[in-house]
N, C-alpha and C. Protein backbone atom coordinates (compact mmCIF):
# COMPACT_ATOMS: atom_id res chain seq x y z
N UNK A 1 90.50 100.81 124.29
CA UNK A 1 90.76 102.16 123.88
C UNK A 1 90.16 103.10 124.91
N UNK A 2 90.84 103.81 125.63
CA UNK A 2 90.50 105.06 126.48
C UNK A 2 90.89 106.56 125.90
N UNK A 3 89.84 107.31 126.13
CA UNK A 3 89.67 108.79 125.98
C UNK A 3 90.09 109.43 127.45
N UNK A 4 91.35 109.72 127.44
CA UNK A 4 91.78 110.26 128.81
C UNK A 4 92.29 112.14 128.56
N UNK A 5 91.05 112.55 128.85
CA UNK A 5 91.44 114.23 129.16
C UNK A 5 90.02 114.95 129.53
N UNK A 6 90.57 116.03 130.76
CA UNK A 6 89.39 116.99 130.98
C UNK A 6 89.34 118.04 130.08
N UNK A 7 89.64 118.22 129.06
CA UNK A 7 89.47 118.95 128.25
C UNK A 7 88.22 119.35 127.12
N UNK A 8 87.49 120.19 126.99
CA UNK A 8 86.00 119.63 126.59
C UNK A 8 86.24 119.72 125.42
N UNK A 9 87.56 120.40 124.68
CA UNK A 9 86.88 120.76 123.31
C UNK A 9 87.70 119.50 122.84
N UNK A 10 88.82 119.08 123.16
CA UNK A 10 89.52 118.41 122.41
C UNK A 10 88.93 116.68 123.08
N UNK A 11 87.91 116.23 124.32
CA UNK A 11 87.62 115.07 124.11
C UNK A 11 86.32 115.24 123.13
N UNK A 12 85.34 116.28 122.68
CA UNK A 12 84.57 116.81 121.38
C UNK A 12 85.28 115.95 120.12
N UNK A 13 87.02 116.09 119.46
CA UNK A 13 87.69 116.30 118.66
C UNK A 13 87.93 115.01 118.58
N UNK A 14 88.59 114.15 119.75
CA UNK A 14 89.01 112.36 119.58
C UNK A 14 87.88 111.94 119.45
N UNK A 15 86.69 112.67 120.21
CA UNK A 15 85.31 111.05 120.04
C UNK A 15 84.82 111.25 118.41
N UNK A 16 84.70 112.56 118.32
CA UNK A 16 84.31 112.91 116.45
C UNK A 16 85.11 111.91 115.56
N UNK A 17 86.59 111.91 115.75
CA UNK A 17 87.50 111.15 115.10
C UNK A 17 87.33 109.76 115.29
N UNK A 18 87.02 108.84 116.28
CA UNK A 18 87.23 107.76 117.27
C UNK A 18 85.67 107.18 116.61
N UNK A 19 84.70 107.85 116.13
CA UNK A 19 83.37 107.66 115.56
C UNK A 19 83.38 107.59 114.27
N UNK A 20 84.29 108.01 113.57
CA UNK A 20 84.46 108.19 112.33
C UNK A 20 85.06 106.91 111.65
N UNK A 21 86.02 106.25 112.46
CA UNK A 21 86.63 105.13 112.16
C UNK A 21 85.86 104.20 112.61
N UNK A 22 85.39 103.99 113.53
CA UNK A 22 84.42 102.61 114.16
C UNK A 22 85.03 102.36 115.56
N UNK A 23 85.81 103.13 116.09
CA UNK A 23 86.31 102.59 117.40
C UNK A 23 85.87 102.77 118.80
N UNK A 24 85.43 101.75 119.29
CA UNK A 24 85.01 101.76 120.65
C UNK A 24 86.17 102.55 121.40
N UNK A 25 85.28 103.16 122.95
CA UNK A 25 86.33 103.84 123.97
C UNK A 25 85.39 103.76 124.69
N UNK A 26 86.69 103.93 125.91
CA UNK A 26 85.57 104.32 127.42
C UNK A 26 86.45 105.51 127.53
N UNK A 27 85.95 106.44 128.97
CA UNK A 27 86.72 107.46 128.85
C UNK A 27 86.71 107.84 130.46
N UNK A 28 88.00 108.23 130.40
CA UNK A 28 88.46 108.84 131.96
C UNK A 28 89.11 109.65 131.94
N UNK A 29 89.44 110.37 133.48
CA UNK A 29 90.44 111.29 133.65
C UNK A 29 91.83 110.70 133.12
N UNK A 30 93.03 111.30 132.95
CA UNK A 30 94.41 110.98 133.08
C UNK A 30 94.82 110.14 134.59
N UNK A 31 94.37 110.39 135.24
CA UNK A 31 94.76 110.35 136.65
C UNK A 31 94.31 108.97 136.40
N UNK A 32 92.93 108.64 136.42
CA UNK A 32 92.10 107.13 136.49
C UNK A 32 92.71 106.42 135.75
N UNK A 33 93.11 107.35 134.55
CA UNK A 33 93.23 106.35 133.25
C UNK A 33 95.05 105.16 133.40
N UNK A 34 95.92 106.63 134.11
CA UNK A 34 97.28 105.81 134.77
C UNK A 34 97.11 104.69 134.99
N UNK A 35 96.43 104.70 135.72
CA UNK A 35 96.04 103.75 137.23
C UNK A 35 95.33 102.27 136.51
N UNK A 36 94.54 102.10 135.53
CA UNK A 36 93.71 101.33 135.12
C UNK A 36 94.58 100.44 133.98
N UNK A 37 93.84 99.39 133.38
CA UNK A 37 94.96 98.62 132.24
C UNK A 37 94.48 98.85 130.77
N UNK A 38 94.06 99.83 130.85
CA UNK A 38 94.06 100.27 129.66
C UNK A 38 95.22 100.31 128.81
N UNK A 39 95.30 99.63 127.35
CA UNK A 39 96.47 99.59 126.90
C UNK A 39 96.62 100.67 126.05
N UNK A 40 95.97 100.99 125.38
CA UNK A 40 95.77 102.20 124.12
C UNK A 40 95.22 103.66 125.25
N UNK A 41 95.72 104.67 125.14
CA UNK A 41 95.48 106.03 125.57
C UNK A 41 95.00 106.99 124.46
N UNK A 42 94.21 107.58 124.31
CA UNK A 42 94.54 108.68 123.35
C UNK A 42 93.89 110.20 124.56
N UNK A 43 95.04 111.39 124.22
CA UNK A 43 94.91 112.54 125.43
C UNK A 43 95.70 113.17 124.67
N UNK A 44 95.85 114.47 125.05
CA UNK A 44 96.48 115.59 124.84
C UNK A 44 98.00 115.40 124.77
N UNK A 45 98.76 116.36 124.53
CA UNK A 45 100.41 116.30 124.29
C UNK A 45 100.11 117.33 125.97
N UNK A 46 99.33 118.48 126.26
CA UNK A 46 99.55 118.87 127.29
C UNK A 46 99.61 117.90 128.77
N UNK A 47 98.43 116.73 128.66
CA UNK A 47 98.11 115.52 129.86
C UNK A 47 98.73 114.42 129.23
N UNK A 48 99.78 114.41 128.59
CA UNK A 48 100.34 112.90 128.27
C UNK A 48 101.62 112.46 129.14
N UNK A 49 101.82 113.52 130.01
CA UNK A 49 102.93 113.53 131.13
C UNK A 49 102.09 112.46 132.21
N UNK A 50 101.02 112.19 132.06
CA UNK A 50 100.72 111.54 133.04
C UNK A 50 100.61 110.35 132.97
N UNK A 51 101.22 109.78 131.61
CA UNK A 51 101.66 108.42 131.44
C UNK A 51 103.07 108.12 131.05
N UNK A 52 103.97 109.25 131.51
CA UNK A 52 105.11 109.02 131.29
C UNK A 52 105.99 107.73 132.15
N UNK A 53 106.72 106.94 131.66
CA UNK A 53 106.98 105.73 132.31
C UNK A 53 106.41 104.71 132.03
N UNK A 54 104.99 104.74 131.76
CA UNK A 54 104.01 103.34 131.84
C UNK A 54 104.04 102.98 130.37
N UNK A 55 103.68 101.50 130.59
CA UNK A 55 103.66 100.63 129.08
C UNK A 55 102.61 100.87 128.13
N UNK A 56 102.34 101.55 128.25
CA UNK A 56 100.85 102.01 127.91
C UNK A 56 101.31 102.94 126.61
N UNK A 57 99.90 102.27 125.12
CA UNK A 57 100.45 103.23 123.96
C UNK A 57 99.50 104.47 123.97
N UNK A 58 100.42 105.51 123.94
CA UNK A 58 99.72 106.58 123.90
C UNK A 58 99.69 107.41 122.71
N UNK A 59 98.15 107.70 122.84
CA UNK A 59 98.37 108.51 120.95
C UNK A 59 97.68 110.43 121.33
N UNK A 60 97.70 110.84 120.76
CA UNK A 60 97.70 112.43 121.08
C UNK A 60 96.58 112.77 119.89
N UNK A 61 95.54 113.39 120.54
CA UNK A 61 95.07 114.35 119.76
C UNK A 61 95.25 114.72 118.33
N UNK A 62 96.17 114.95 118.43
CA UNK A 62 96.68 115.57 116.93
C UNK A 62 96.89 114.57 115.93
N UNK A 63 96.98 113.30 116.35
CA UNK A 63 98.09 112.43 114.98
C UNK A 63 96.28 111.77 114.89
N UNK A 64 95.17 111.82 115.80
CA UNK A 64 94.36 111.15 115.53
C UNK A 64 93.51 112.08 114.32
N UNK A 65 93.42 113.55 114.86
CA UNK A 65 92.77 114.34 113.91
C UNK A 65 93.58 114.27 112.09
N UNK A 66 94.24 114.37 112.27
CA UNK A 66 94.81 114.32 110.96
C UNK A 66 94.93 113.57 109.91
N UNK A 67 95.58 112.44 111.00
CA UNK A 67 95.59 110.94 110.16
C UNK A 67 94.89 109.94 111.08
N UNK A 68 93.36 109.66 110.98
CA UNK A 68 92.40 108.92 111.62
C UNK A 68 93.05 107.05 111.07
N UNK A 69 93.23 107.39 109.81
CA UNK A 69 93.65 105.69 109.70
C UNK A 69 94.86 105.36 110.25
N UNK A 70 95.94 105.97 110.30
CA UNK A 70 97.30 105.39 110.94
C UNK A 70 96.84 105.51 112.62
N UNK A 71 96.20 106.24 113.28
CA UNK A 71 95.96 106.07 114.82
C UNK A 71 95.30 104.67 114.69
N UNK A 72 94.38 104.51 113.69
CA UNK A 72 93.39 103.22 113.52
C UNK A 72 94.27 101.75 113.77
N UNK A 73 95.68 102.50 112.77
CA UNK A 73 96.25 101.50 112.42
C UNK A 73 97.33 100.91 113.68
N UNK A 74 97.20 101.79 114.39
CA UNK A 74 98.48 101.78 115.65
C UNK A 74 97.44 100.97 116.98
N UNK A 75 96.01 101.47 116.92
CA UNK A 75 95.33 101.10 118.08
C UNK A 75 95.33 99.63 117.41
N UNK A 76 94.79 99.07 116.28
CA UNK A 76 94.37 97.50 115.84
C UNK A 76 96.21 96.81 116.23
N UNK A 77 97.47 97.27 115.86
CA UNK A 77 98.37 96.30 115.85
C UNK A 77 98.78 96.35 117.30
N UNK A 78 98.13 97.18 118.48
CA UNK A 78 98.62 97.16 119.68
C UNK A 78 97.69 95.95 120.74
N UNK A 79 96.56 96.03 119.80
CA UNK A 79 95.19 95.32 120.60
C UNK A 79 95.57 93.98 120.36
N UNK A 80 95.69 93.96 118.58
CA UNK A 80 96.29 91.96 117.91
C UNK A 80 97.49 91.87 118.22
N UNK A 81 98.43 92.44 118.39
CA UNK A 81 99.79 91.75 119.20
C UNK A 81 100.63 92.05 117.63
N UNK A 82 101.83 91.90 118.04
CA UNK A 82 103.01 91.65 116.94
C UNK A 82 103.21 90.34 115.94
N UNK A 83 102.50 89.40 116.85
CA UNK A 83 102.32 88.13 115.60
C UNK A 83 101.62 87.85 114.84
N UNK A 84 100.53 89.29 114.21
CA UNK A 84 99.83 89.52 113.47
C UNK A 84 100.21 89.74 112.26
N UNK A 85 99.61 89.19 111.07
CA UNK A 85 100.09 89.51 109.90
C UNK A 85 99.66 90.97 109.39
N UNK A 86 100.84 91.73 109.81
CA UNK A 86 100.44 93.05 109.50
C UNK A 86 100.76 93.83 108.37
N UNK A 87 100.40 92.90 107.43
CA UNK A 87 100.60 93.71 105.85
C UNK A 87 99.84 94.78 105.47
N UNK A 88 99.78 95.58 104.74
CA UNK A 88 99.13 96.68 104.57
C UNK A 88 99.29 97.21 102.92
N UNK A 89 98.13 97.07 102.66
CA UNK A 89 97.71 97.05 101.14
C UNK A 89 96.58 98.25 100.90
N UNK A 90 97.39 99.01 99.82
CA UNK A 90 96.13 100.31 99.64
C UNK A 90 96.05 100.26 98.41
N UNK A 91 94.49 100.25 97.74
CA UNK A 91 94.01 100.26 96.35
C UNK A 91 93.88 101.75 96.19
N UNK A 92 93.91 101.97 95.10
CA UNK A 92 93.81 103.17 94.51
C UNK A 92 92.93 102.70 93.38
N UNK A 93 91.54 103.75 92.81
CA UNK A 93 91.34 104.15 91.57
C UNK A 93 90.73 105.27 91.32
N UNK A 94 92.40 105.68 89.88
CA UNK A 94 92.00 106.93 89.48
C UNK A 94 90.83 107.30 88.75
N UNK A 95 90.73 108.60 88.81
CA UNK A 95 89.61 109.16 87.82
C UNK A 95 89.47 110.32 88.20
N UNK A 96 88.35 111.30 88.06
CA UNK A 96 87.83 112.56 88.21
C UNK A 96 88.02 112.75 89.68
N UNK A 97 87.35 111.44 90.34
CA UNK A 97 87.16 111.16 91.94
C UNK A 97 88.14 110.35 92.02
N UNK A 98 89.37 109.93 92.82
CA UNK A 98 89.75 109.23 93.24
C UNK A 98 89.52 108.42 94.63
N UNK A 99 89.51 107.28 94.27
CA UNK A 99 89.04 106.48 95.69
C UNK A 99 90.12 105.41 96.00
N UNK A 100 90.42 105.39 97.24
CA UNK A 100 91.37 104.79 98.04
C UNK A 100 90.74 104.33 99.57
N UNK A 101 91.11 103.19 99.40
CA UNK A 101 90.78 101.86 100.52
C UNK A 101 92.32 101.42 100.77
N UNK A 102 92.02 101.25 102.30
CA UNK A 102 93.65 100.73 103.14
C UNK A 102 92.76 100.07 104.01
N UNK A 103 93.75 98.47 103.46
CA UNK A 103 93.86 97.16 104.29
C UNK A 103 94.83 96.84 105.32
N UNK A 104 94.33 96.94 106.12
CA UNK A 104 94.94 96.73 107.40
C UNK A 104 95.02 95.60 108.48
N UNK A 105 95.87 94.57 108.45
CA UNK A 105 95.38 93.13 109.06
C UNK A 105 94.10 92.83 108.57
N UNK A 106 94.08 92.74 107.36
CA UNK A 106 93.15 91.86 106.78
C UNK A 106 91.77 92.30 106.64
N UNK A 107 91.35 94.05 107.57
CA UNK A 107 90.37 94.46 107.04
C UNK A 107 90.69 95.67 106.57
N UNK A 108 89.50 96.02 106.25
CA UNK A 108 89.42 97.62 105.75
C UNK A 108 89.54 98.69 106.93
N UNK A 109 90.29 99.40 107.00
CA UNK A 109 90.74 100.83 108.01
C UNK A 109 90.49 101.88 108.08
N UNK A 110 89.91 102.46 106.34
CA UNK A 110 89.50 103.50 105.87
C UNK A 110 89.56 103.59 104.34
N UNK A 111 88.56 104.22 104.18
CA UNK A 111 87.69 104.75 102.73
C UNK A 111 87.88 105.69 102.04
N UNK A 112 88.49 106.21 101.44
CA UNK A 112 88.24 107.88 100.95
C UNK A 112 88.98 108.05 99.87
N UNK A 113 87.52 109.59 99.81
CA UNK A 113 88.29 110.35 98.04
C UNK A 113 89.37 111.29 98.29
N UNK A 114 89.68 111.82 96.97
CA UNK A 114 90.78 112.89 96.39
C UNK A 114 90.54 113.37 95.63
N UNK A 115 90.86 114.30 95.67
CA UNK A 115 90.45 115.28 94.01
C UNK A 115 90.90 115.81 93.23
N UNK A 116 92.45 115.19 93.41
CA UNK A 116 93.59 115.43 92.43
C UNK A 116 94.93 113.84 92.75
N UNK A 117 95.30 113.90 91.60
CA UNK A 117 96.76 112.60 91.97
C UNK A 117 97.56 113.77 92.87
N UNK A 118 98.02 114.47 92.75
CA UNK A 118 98.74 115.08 93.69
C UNK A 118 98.57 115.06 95.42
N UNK A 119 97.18 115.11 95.41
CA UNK A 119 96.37 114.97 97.03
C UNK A 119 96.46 113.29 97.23
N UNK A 120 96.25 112.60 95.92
CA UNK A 120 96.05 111.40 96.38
C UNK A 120 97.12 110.94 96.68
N UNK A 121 98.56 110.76 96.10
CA UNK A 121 99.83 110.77 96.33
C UNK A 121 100.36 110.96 98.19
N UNK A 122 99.98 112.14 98.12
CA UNK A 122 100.44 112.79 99.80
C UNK A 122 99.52 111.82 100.69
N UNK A 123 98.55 111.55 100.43
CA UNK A 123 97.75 110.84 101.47
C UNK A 123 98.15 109.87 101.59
N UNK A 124 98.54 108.93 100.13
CA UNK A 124 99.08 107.71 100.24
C UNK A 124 100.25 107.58 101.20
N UNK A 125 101.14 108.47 100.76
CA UNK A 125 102.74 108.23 101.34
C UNK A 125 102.59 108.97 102.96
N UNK A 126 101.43 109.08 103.12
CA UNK A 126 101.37 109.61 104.43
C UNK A 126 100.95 108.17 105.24
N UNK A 127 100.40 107.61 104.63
CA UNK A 127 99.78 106.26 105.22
C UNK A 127 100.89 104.78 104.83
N UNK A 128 101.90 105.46 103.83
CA UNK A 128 102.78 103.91 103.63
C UNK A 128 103.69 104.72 104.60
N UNK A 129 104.21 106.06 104.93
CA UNK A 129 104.63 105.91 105.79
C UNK A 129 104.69 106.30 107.48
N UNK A 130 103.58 105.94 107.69
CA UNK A 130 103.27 106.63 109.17
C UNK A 130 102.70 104.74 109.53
N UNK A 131 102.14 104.08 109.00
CA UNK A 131 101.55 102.53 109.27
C UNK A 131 103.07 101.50 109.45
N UNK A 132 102.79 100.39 110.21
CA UNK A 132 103.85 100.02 110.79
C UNK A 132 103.60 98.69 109.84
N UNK A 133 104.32 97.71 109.53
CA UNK A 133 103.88 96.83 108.41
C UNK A 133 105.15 96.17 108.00
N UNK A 134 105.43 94.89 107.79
CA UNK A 134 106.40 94.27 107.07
C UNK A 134 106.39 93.98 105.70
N UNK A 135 105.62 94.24 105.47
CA UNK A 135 104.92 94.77 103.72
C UNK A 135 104.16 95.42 103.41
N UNK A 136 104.54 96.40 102.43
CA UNK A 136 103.52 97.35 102.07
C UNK A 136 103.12 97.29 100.47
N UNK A 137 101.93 97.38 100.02
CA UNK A 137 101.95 97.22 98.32
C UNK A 137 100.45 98.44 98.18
N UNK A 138 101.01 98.51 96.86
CA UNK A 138 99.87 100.05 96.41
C UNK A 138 99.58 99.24 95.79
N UNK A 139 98.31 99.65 95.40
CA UNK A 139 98.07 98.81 93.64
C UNK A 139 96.69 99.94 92.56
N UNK A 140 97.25 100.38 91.84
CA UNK A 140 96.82 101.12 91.10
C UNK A 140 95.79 100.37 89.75
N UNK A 141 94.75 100.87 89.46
CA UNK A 141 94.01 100.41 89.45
C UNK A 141 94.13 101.24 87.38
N UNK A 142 94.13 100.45 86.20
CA UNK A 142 94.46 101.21 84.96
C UNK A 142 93.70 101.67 84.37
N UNK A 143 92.27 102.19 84.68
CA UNK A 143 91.29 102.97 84.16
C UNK A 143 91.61 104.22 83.25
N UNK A 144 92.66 104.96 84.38
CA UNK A 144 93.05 105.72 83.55
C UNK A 144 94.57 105.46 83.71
N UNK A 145 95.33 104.98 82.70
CA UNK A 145 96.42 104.73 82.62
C UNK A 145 97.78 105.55 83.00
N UNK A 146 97.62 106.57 82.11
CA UNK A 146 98.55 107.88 82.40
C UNK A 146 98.52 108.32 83.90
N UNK A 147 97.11 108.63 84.05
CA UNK A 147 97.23 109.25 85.73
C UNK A 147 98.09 107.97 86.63
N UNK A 148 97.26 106.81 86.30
CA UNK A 148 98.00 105.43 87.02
C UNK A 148 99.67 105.61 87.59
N UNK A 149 100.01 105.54 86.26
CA UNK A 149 101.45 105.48 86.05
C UNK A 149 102.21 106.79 86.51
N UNK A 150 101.56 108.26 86.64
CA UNK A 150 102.10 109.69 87.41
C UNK A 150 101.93 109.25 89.13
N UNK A 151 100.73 108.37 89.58
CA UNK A 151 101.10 108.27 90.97
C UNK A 151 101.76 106.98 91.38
N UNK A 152 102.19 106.39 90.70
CA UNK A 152 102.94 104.56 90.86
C UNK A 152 104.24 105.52 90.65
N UNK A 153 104.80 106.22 89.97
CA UNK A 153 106.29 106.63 89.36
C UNK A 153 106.49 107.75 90.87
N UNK A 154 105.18 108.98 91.00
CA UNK A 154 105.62 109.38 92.07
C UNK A 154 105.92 108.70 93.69
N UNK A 155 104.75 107.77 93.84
CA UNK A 155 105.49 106.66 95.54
C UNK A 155 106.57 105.80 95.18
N UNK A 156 106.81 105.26 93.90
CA UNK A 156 108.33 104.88 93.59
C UNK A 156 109.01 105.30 94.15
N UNK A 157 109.08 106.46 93.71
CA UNK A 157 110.59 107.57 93.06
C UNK A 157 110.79 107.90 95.02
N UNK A 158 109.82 107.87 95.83
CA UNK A 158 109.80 108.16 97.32
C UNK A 158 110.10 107.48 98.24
N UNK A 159 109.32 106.08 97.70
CA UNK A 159 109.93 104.86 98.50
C UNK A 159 110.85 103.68 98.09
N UNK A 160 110.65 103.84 96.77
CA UNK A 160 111.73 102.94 96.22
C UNK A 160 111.36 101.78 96.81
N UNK A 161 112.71 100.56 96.65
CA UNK A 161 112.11 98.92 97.24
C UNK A 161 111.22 99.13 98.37
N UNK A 162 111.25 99.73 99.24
CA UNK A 162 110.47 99.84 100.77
C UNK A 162 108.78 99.45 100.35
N UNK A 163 108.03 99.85 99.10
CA UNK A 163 107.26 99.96 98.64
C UNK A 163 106.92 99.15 97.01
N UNK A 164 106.01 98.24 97.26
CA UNK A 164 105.71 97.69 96.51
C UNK A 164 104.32 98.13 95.40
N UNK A 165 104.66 98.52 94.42
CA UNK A 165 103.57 99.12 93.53
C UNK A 165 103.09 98.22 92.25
N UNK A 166 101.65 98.15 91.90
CA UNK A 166 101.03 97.17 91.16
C UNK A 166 100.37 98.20 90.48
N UNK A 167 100.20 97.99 88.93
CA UNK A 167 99.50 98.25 88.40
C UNK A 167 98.41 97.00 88.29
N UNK A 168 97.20 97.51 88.26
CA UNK A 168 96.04 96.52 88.19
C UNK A 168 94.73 96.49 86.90
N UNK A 169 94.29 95.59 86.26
CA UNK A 169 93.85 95.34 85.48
C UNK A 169 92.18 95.97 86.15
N UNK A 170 91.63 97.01 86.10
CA UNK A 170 90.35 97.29 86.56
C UNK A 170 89.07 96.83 86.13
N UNK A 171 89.26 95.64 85.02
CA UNK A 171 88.01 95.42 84.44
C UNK A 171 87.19 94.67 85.37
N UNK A 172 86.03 95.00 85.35
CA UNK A 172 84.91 94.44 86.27
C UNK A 172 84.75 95.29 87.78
N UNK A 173 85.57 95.46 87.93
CA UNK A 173 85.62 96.35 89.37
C UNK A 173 84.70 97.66 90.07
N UNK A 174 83.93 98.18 89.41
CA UNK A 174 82.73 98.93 89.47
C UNK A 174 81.73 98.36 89.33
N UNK A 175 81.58 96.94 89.02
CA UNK A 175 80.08 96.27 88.68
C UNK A 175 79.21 96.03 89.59
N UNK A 176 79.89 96.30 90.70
CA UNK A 176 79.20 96.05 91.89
C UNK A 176 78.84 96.98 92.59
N UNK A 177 79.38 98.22 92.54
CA UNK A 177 79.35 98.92 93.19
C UNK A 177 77.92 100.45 92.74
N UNK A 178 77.79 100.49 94.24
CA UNK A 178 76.42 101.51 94.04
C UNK A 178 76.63 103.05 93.39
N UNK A 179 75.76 102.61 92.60
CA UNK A 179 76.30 103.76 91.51
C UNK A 179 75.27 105.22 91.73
N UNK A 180 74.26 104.79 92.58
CA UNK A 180 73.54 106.11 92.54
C UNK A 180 73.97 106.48 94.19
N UNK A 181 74.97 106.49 94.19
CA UNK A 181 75.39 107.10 95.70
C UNK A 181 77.16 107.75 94.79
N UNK A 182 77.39 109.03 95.56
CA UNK A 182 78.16 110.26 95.01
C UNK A 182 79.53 109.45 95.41
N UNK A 183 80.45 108.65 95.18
CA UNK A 183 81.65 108.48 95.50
C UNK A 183 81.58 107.24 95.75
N UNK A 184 80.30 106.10 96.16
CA UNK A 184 80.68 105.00 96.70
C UNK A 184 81.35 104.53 95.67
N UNK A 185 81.05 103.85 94.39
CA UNK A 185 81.69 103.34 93.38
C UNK A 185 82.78 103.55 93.39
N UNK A 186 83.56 104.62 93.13
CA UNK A 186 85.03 105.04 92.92
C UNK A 186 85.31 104.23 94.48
N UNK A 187 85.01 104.50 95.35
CA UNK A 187 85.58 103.43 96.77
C UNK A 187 85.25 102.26 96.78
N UNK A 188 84.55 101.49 96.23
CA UNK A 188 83.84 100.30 96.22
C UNK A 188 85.27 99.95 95.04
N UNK A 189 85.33 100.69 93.65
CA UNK A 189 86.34 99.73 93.31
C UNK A 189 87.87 100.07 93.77
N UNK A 190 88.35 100.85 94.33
CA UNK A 190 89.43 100.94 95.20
C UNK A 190 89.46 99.37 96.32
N UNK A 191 88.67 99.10 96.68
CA UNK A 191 88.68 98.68 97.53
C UNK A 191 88.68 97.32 96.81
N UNK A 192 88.25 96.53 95.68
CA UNK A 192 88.13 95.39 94.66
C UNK A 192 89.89 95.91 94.06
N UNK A 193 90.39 96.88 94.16
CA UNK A 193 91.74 97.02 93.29
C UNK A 193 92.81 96.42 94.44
N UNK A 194 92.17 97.11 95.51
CA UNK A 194 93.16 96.59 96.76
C UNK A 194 93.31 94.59 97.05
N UNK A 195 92.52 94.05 96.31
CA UNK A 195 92.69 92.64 96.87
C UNK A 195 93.35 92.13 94.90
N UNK A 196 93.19 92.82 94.06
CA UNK A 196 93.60 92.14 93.29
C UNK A 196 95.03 92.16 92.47
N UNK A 197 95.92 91.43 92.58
CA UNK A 197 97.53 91.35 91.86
C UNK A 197 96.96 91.78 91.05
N UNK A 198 98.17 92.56 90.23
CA UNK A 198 98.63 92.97 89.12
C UNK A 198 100.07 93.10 88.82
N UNK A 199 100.61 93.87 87.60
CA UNK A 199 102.05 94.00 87.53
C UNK A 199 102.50 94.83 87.86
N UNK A 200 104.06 94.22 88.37
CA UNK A 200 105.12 95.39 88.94
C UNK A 200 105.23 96.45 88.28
N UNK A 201 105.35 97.55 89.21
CA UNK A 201 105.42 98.82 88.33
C UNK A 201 107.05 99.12 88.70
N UNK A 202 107.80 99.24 87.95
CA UNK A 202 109.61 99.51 87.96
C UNK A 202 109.79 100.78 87.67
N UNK A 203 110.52 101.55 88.18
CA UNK A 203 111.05 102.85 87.53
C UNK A 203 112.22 102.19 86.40
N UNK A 204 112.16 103.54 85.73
CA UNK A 204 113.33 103.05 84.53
C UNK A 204 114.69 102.88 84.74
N UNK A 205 115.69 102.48 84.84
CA UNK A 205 117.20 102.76 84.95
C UNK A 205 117.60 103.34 83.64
């Protein structure tokens, strides 16, 4: 992973982002960075002319600030190759806090709350569809049932077959998790919802 731009505020903006996820970089000019075998780029949309032509994946500023897990998710399937099992599985559990964990080749990619099904929804379908994957499955977690079933009916109704949605049996799934820390729990069992089957969730005909 290379940080290629003279730009001070915006290499400030990728390393903030690039730290946030866990990802190593070295960092160079555009010019160096051409020239070198670096496979992953991340630089500006203004200095990305300077890898125009080359095999080289380049990611921009912007798609990293926004959506830190799908850049995550583009740098890990470029590094493991295409014969990676690149399924991609996101737990959800609702509540007051919502917490959501996305599995990504087999690890975790990213962590985080919401503070409404509506926010949590957009984030989701921002990540089933911006992540590259030959399967994708949600799995909703039935704590709170009703909310469950408003965000399983809304990524349905969006992705239809493309998207595979589980409702999940949540019992036990917080038992582990650290409860005197502000949000870990709600992510701790997102992340226990994300490895465990449950049932198909169908829209009605």
């Amino acid at each position: 992973m290379t940080v290629a731009t003279v730009r001070g505020r915006s290499y400030y903006e990728i390393v903030r982002a690039l730290k946030s996820i866990g990802v190593k970089y070295d960092s160079m000019s555009p010019e160096e960075a051409s020239l070198s075998g670096a496979k992953v780029i991340i630089t500006t949309r203004e200095e990305a002319g300077a890898f125009a032509g080359s095999n080289k994946t380049v990611l921009l500023d912007t798609e990293l600030e926004k959506y830190p897990a799908i850049a995550k998710a583009k740098i890990l399937k470029t590094v493991i190759g295409t014969a990676a099992d690149d399924q991609l599985i996101i737990g959800i559990d609702p509540g007051t806090r919502i917490g959501i964990s996305v599995i990504y080749l087999h690890e975790e990619i990213a962590s985080m709350l919401e503070s409404s099904p509506q926010r949590a929804v957009e984030q989701v379908a921002a990540l089933v569809g911006g992540i590259s994957s030959h399967k994708k499955i949600v799995r909703i977690g039935d704590g709170n049932i009703t909310m469950a079933r408003q965000m399983a009916w809304a990524l349905k109704k969006r992705f239809g077959d493309y998207l595979h949605v589980e409702i999940v049996d949540e019992h036990g799934t917080s038992q582990t998790a650290d409860v005197h820390r502000r949000g870990m729990r709600d992510r701790s069992s997102a992340r226990t919802i994300a490895f465990r089957e449950g049932r198909a969730f169908l829209l009605s005909r």
